[in-house]
PDB file of N, CA and C in Angstrom:
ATOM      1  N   UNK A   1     130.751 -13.771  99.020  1.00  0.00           N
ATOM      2  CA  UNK A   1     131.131 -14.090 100.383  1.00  0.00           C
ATOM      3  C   UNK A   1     132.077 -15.288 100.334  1.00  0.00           C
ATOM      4  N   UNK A   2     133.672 -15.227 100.819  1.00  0.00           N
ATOM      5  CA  UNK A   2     134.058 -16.348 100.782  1.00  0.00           C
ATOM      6  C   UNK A   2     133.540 -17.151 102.030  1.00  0.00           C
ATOM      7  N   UNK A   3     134.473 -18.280 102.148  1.00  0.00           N
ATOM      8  CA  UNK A   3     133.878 -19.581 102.800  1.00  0.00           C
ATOM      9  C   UNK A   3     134.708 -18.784 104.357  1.00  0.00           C
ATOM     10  N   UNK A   4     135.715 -18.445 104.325  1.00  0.00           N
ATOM     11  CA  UNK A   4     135.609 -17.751 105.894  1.00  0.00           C
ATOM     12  C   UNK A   4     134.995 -16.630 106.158  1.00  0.00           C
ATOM     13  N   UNK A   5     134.302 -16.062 105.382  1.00  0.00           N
ATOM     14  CA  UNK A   5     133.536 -14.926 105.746  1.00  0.00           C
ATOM     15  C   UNK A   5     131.994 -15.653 106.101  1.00  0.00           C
ATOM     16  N   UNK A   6     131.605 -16.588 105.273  1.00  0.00           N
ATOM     17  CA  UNK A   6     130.249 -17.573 105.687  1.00  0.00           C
ATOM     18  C   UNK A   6     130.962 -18.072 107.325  1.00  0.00           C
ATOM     19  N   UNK A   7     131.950 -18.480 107.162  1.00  0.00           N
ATOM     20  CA  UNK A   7     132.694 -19.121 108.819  1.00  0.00           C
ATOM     21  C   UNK A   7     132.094 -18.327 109.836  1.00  0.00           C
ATOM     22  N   UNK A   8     132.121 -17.315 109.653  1.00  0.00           N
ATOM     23  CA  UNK A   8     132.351 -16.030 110.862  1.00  0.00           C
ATOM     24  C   UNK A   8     130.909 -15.497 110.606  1.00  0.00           C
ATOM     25  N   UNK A   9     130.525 -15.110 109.786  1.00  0.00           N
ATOM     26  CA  UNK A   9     128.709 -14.616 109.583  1.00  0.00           C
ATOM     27  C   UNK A   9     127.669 -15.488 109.862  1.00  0.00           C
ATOM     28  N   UNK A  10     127.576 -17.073 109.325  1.00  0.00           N
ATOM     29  CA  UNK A  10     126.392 -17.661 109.089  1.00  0.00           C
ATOM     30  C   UNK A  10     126.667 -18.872 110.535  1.00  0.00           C
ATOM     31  N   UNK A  11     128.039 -19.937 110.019  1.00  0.00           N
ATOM     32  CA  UNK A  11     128.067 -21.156 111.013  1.00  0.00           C
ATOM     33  C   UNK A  11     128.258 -20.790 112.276  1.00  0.00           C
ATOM     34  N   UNK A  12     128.703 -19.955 113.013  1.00  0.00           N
ATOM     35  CA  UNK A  12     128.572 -19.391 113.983  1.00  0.00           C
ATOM     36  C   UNK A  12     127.671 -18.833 114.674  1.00  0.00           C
ATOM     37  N   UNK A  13     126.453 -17.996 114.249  1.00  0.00           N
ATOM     38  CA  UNK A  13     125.948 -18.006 114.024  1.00  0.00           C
ATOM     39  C   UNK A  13     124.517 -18.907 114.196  1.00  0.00           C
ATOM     40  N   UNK A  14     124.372 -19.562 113.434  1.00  0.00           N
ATOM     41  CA  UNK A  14     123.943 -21.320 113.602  1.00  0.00           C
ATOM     42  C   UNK A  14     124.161 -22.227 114.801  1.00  0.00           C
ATOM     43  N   UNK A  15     125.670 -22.328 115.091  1.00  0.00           N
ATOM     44  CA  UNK A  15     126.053 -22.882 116.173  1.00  0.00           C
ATOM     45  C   UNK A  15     125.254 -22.399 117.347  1.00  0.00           C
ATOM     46  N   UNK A  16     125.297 -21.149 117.660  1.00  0.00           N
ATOM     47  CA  UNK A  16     125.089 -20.881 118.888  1.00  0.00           C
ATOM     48  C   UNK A  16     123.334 -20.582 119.005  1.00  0.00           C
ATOM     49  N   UNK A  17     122.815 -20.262 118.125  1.00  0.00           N
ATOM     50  CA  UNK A  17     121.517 -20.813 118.120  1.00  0.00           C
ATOM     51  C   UNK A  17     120.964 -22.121 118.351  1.00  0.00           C
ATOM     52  N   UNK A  18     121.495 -22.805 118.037  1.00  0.00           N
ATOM     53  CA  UNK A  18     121.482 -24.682 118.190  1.00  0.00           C
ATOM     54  C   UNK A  18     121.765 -24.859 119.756  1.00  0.00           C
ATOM     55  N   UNK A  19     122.977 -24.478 120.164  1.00  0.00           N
ATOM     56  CA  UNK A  19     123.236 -24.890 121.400  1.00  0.00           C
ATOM     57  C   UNK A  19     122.372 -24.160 122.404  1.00  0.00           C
ATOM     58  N   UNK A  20     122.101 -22.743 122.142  1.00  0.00           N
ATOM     59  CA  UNK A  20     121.059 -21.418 123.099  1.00  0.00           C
ATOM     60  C   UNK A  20     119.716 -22.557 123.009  1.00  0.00           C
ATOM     61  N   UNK A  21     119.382 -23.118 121.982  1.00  0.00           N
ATOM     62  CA  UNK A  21     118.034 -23.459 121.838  1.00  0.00           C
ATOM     63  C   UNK A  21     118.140 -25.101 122.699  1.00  0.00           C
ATOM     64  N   UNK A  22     118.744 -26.030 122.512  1.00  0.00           N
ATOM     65  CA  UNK A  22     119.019 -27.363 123.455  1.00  0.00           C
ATOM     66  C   UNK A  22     119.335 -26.799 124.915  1.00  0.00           C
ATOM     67  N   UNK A  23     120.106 -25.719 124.991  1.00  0.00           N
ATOM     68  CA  UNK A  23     119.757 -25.308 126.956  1.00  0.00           C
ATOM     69  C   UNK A  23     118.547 -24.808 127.145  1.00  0.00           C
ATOM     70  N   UNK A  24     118.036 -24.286 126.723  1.00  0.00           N
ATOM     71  CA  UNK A  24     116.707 -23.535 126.968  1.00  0.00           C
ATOM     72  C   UNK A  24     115.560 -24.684 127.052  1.00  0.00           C
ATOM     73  N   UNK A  25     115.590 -25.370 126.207  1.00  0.00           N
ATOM     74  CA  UNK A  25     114.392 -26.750 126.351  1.00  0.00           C
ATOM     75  C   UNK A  25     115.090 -27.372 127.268  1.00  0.00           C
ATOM     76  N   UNK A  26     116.010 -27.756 127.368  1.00  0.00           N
ATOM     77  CA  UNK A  26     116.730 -28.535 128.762  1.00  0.00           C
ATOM     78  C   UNK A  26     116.196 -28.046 129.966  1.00  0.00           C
ATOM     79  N   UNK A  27     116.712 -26.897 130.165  1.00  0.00           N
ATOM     80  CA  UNK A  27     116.058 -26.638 131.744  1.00  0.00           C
ATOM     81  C   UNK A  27     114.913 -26.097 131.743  1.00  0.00           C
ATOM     82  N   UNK A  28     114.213 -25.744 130.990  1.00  0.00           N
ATOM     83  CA  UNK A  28     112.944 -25.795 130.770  1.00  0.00           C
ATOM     84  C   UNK A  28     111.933 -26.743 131.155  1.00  0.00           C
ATOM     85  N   UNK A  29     112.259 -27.991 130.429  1.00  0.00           N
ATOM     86  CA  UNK A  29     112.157 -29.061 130.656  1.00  0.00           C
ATOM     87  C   UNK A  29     112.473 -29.507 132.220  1.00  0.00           C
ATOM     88  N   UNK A  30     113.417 -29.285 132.494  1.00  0.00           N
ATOM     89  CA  UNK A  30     113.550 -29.882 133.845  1.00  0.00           C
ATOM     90  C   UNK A  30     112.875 -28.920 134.651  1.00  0.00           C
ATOM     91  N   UNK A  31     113.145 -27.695 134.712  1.00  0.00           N
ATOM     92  CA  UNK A  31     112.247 -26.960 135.536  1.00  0.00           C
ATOM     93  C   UNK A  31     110.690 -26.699 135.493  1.00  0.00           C
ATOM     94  N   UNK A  32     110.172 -27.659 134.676  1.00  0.00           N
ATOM     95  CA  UNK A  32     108.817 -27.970 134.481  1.00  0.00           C
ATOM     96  C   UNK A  32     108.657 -29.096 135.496  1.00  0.00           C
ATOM     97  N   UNK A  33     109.774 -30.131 135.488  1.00  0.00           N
ATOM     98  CA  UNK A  33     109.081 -31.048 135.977  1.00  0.00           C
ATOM     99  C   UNK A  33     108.726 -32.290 134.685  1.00  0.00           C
ATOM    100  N   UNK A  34     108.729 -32.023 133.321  1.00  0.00           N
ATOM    101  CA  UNK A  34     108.290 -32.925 132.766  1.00  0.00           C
ATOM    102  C   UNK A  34     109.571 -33.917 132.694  1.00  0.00           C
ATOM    103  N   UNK A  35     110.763 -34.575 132.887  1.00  0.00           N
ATOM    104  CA  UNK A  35     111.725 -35.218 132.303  1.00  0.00           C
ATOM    105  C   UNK A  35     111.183 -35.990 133.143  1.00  0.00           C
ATOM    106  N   UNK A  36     110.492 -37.561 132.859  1.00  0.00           N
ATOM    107  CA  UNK A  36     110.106 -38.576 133.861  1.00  0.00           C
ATOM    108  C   UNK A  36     109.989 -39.898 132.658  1.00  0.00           C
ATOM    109  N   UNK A  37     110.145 -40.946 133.221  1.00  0.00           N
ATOM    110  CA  UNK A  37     110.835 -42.611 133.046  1.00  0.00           C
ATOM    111  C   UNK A  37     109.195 -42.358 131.456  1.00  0.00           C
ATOM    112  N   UNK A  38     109.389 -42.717 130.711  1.00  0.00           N
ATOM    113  CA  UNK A  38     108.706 -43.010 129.853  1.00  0.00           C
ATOM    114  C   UNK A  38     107.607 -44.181 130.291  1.00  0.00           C
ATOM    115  N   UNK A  39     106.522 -45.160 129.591  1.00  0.00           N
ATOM    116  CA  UNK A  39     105.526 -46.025 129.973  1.00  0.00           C
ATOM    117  C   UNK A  39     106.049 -47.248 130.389  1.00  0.00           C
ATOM    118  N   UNK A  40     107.171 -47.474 129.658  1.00  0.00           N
ATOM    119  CA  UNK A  40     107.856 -48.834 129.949  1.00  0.00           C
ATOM    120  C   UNK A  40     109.019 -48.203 131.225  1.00  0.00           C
ATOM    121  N   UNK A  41     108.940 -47.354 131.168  1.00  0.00           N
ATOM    122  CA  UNK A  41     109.997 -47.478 132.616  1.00  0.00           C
ATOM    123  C   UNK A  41     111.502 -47.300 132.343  1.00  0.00           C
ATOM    124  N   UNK A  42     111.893 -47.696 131.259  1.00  0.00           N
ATOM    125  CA  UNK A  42     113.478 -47.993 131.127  1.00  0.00           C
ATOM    126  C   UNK A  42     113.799 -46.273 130.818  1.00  0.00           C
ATOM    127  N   UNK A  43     113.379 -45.593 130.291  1.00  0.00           N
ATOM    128  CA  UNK A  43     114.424 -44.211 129.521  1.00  0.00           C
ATOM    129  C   UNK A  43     113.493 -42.908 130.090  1.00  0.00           C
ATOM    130  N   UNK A  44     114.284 -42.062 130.100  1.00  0.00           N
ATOM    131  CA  UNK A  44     113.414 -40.571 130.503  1.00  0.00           C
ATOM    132  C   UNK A  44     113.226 -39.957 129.218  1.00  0.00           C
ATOM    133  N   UNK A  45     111.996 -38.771 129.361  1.00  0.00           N
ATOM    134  CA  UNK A  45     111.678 -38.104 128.156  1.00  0.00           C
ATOM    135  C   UNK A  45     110.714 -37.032 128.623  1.00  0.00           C
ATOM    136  N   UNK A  46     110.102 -36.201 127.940  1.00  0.00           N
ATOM    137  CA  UNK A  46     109.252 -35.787 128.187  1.00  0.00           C
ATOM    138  C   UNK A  46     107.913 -36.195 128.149  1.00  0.00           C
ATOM    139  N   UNK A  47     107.893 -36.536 129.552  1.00  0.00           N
ATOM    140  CA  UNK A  47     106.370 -37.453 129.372  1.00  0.00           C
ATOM    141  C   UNK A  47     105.505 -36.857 130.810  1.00  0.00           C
ATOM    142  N   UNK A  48     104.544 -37.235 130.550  1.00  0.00           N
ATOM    143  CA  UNK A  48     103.343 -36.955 132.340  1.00  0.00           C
ATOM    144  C   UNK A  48     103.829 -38.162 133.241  1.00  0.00           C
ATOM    145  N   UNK A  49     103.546 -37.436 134.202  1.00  0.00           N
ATOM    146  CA  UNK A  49     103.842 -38.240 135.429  1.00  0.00           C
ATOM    147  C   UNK A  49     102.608 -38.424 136.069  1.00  0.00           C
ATOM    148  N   UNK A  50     102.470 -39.808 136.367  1.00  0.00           N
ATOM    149  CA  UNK A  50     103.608 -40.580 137.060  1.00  0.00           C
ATOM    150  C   UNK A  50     103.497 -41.227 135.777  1.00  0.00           C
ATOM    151  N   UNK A  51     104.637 -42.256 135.696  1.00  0.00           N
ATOM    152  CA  UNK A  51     105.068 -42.630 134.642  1.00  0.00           C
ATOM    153  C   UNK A  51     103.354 -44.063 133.764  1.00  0.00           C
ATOM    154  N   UNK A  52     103.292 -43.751 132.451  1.00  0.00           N
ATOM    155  CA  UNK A  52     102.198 -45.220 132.232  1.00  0.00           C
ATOM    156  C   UNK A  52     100.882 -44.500 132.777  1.00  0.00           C
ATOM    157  N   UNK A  53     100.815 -42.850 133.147  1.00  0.00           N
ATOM    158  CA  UNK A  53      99.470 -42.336 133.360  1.00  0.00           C
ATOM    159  C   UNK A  53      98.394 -42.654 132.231  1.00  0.00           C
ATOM    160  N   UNK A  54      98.769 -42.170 131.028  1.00  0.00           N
ATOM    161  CA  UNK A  54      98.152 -41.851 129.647  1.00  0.00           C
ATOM    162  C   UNK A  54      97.813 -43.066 129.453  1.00  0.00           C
ATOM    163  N   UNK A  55      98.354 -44.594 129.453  1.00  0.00           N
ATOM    164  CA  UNK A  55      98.244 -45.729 128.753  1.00  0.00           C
ATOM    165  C   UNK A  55      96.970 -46.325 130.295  1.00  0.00           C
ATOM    166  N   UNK A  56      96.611 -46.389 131.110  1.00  0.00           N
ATOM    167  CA  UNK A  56      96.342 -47.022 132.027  1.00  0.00           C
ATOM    168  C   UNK A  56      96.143 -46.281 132.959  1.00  0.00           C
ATOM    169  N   UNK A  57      95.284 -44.995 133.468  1.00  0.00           N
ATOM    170  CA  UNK A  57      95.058 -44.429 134.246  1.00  0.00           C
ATOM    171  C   UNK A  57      94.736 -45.260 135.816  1.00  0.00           C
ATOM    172  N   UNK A  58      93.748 -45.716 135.831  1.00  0.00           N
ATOM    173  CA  UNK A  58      93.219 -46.979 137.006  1.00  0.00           C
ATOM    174  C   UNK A  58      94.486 -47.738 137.358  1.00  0.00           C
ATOM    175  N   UNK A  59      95.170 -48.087 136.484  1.00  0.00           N
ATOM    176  CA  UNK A  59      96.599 -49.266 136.867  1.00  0.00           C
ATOM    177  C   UNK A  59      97.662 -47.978 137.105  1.00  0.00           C
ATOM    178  N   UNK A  60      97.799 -46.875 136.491  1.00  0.00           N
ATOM    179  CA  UNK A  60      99.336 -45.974 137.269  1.00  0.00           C
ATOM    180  C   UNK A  60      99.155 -45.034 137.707  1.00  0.00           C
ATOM    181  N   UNK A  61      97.456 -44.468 137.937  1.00  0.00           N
ATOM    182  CA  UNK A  61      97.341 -43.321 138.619  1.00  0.00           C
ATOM    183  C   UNK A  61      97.267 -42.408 137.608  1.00  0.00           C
ATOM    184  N   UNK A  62      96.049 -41.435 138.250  1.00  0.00           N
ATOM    185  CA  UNK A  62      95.845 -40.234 137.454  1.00  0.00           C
ATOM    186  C   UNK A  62      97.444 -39.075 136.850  1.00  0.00           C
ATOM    187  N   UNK A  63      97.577 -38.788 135.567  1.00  0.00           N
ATOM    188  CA  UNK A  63      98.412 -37.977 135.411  1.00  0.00           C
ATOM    189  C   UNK A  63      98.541 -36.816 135.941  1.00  0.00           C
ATOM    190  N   UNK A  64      98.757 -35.695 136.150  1.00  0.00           N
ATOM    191  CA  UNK A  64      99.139 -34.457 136.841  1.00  0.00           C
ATOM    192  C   UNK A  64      98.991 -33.886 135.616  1.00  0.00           C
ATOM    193  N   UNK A  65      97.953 -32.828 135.933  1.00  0.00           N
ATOM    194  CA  UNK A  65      97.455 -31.809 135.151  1.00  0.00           C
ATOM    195  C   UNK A  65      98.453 -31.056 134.393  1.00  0.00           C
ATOM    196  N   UNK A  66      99.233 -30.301 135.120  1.00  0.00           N
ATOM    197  CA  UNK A  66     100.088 -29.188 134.572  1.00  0.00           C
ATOM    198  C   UNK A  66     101.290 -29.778 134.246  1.00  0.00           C
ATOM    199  N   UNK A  67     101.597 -31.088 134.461  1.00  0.00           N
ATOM    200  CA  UNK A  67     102.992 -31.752 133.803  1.00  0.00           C
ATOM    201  C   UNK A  67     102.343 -32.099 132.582  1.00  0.00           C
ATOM    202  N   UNK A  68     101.259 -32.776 132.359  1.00  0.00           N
ATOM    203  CA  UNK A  68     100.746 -32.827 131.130  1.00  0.00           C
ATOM    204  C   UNK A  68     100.608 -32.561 130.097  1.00  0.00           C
ATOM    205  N   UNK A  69     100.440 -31.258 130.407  1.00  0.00           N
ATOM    206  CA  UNK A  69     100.158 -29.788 129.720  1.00  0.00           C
ATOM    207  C   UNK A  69     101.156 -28.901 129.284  1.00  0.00           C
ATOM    208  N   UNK A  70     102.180 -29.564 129.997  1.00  0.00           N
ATOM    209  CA  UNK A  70     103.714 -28.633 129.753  1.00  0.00           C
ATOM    210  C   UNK A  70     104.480 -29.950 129.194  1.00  0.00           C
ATOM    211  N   UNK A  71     104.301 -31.469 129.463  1.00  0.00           N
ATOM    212  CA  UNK A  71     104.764 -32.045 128.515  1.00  0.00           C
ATOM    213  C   UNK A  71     104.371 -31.848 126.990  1.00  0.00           C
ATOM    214  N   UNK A  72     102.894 -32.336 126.832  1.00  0.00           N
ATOM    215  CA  UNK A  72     102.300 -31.765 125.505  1.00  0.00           C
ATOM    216  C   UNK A  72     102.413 -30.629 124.671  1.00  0.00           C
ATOM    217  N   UNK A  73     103.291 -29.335 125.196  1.00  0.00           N
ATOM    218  CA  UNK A  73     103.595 -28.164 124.838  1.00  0.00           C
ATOM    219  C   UNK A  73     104.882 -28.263 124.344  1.00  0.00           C
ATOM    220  N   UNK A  74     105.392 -29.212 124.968  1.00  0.00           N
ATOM    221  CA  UNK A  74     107.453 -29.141 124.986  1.00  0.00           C
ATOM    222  C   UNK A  74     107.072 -30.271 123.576  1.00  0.00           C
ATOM    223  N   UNK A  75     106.825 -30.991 123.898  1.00  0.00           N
ATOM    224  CA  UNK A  75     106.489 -32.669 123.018  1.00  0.00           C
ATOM    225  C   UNK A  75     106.391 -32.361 121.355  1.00  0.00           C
ATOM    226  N   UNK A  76     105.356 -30.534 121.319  1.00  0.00           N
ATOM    227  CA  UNK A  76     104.829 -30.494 119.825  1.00  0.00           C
ATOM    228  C   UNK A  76     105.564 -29.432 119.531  1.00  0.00           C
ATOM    229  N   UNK A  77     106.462 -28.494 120.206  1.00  0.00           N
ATOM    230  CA  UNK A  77     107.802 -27.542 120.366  1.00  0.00           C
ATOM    231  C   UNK A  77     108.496 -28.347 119.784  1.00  0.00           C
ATOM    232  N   UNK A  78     109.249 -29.259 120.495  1.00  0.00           N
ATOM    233  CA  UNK A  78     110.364 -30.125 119.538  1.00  0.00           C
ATOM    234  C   UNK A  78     109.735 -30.970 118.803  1.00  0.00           C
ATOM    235  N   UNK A  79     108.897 -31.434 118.625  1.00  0.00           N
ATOM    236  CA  UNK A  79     108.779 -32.770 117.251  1.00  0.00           C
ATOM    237  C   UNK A  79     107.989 -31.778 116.048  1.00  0.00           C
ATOM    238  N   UNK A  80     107.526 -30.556 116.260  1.00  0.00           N
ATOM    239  CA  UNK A  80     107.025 -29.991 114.561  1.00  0.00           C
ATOM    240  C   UNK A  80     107.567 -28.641 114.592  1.00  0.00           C
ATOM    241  N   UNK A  81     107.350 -27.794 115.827  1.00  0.00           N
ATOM    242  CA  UNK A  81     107.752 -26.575 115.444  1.00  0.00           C
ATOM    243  C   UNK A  81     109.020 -26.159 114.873  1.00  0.00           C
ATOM    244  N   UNK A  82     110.052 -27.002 115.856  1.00  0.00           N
ATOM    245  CA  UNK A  82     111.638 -26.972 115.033  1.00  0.00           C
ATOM    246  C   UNK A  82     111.810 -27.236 114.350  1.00  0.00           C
ATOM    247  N   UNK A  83     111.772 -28.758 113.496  1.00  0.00           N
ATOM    248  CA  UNK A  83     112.165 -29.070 112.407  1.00  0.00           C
ATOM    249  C   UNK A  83     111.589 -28.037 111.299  1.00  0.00           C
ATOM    250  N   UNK A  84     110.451 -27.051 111.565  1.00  0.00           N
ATOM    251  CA  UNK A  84     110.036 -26.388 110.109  1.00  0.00           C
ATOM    252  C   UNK A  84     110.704 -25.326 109.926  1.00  0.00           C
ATOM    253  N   UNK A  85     111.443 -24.886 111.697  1.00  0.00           N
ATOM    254  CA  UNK A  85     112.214 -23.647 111.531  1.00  0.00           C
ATOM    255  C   UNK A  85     113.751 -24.242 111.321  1.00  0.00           C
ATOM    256  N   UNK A  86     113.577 -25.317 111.379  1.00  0.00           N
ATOM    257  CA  UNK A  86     115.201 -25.797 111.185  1.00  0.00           C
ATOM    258  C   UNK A  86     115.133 -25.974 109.315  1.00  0.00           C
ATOM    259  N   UNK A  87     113.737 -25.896 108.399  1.00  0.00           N
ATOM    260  CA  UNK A  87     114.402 -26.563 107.422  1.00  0.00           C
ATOM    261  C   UNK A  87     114.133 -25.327 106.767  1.00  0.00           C
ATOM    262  N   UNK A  88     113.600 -24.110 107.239  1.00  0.00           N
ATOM    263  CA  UNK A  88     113.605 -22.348 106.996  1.00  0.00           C
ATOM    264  C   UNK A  88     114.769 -22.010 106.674  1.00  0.00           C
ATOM    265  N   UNK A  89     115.511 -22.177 107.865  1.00  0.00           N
ATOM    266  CA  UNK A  89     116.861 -21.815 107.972  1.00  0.00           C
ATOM    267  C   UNK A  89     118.042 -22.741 107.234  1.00  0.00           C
ATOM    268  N   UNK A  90     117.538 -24.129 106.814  1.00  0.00           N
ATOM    269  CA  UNK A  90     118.467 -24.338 105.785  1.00  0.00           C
ATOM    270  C   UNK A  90     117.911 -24.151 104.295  1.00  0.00           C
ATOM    271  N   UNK A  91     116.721 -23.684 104.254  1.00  0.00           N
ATOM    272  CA  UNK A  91     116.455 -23.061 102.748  1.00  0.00           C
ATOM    273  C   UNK A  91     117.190 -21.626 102.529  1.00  0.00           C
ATOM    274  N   UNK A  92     117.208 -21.218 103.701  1.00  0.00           N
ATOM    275  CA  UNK A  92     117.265 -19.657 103.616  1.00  0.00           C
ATOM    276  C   UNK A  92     119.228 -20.010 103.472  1.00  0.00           C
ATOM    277  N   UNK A  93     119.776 -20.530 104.639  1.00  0.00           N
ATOM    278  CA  UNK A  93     121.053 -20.605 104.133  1.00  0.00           C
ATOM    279  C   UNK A  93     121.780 -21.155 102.348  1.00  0.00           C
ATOM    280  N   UNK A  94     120.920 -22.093 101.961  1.00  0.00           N
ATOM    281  CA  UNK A  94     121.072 -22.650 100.889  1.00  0.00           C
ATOM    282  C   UNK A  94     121.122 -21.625  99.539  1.00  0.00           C
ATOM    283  N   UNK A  95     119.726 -20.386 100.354  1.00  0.00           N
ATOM    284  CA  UNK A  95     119.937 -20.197  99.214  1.00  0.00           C
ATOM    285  C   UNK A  95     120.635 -19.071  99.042  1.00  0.00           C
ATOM    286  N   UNK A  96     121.192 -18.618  99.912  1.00  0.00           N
ATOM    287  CA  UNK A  96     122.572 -17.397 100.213  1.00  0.00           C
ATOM    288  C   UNK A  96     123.485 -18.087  99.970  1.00  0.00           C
ATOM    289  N   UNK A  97     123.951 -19.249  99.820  1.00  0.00           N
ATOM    290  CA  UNK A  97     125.048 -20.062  99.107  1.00  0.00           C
ATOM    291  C   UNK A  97     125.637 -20.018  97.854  1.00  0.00           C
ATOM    292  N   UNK A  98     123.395 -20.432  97.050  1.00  0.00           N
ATOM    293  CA  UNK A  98     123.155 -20.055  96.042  1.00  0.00           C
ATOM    294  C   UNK A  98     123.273 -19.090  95.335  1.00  0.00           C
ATOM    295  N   UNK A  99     122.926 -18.310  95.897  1.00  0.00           N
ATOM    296  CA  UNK A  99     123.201 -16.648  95.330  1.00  0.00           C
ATOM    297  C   UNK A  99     124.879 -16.176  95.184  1.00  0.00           C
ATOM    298  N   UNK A 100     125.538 -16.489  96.284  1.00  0.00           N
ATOM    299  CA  UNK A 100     126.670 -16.538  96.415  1.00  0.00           C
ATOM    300  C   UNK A 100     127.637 -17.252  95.040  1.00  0.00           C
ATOM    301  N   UNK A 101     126.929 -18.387  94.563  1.00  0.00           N
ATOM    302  CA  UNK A 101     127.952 -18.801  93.812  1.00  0.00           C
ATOM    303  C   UNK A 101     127.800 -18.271  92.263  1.00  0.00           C
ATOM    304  N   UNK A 102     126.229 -17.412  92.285  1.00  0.00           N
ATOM    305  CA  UNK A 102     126.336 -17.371  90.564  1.00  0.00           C
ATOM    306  C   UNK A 102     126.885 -15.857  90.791  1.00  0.00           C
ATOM    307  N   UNK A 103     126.780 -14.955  91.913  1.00  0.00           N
ATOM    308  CA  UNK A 103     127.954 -13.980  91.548  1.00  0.00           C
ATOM    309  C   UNK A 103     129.311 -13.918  91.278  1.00  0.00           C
ATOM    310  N   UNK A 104     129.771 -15.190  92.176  1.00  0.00           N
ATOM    311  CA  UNK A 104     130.994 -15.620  91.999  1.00  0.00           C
ATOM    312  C   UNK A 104     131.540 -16.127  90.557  1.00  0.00           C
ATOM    313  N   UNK A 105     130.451 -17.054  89.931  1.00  0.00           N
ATOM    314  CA  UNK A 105     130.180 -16.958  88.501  1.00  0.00           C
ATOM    315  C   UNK A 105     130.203 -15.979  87.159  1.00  0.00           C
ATOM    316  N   UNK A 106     129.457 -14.776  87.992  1.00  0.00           N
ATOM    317  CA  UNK A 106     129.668 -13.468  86.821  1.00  0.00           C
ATOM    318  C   UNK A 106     130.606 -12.849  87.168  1.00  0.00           C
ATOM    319  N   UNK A 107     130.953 -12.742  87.992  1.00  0.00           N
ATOM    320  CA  UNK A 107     132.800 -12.317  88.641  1.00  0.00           C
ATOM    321  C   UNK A 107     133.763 -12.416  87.286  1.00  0.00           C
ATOM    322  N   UNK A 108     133.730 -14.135  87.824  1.00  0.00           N
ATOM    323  CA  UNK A 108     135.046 -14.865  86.864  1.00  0.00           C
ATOM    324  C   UNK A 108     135.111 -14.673  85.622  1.00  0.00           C
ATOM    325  N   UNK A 109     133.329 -14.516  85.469  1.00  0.00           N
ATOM    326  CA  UNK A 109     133.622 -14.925  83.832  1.00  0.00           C
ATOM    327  C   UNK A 109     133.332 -13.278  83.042  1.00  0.00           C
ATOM    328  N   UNK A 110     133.189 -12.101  84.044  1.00  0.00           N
ATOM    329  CA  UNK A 110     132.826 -11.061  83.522  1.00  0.00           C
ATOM    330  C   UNK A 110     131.598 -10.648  82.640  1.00  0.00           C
ATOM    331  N   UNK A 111     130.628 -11.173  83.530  1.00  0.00           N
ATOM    332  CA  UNK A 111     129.519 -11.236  83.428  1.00  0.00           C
ATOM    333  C   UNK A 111     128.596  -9.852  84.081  1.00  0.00           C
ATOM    334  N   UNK A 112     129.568  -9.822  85.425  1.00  0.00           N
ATOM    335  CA  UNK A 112     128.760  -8.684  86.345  1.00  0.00           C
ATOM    336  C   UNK A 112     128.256  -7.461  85.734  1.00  0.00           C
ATOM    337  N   UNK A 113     127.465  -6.953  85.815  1.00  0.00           N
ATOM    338  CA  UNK A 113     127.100  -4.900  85.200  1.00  0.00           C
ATOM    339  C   UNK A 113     127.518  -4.630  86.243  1.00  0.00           C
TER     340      UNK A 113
END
């Protein structure tokens, strides 16, 4: 496979999986309801509302059940499930790279049966 045929088959490919997958948790996310000010207040994230529920219930008010529950779902979605399918998919690309270069190898050197 040359490197524009990987162009057009694999990074492309890739790309638009990456970007399909950041809209989909995006409005997901927002159409849950979970994107709210983190404990300290300054930044948004996926967190329960109202903001400082989890740390101090009595001082910020009970959290909301189902934002909770859909934060905690989104929260362990992006911080474990992706990265294991993100490092799948760069084993799996790596090793179609791999493969790629020792044919390219018995090619040159007339190695192939």
């Amino acid at each position: 496979m040359t490197d524009q045929q990987f162009a057009v088959k694999v990074e492309k490919k890739m790309h638009m999986f990456v970007i399909t997958y950041n809209l989909v948790f995006f409005f997901t996310a927002l159409g849950l309801g979970t994107v709210n000010p983190g404990a300290m207040g300054n930044t948004c994230f996926i967190a329960a509302a109202p903001a400082g529920c989890r740390i101090s219930s009595s001082r910020f008010g009970e959290c909301d059940p189902f934002i909770e529950k859909a934060s905690n779902v989104l929260n362990v979605t992006s911080s474990a499930i992706v990265p294991v399918i993100c490092l799948a998919g760069t084993m799996v690309c790596l090793s179609i790279l791999f493969w790629n270069v020792i044919l390219m190898e018995r090619i040159s050197f007339g190695w192939y049966r």
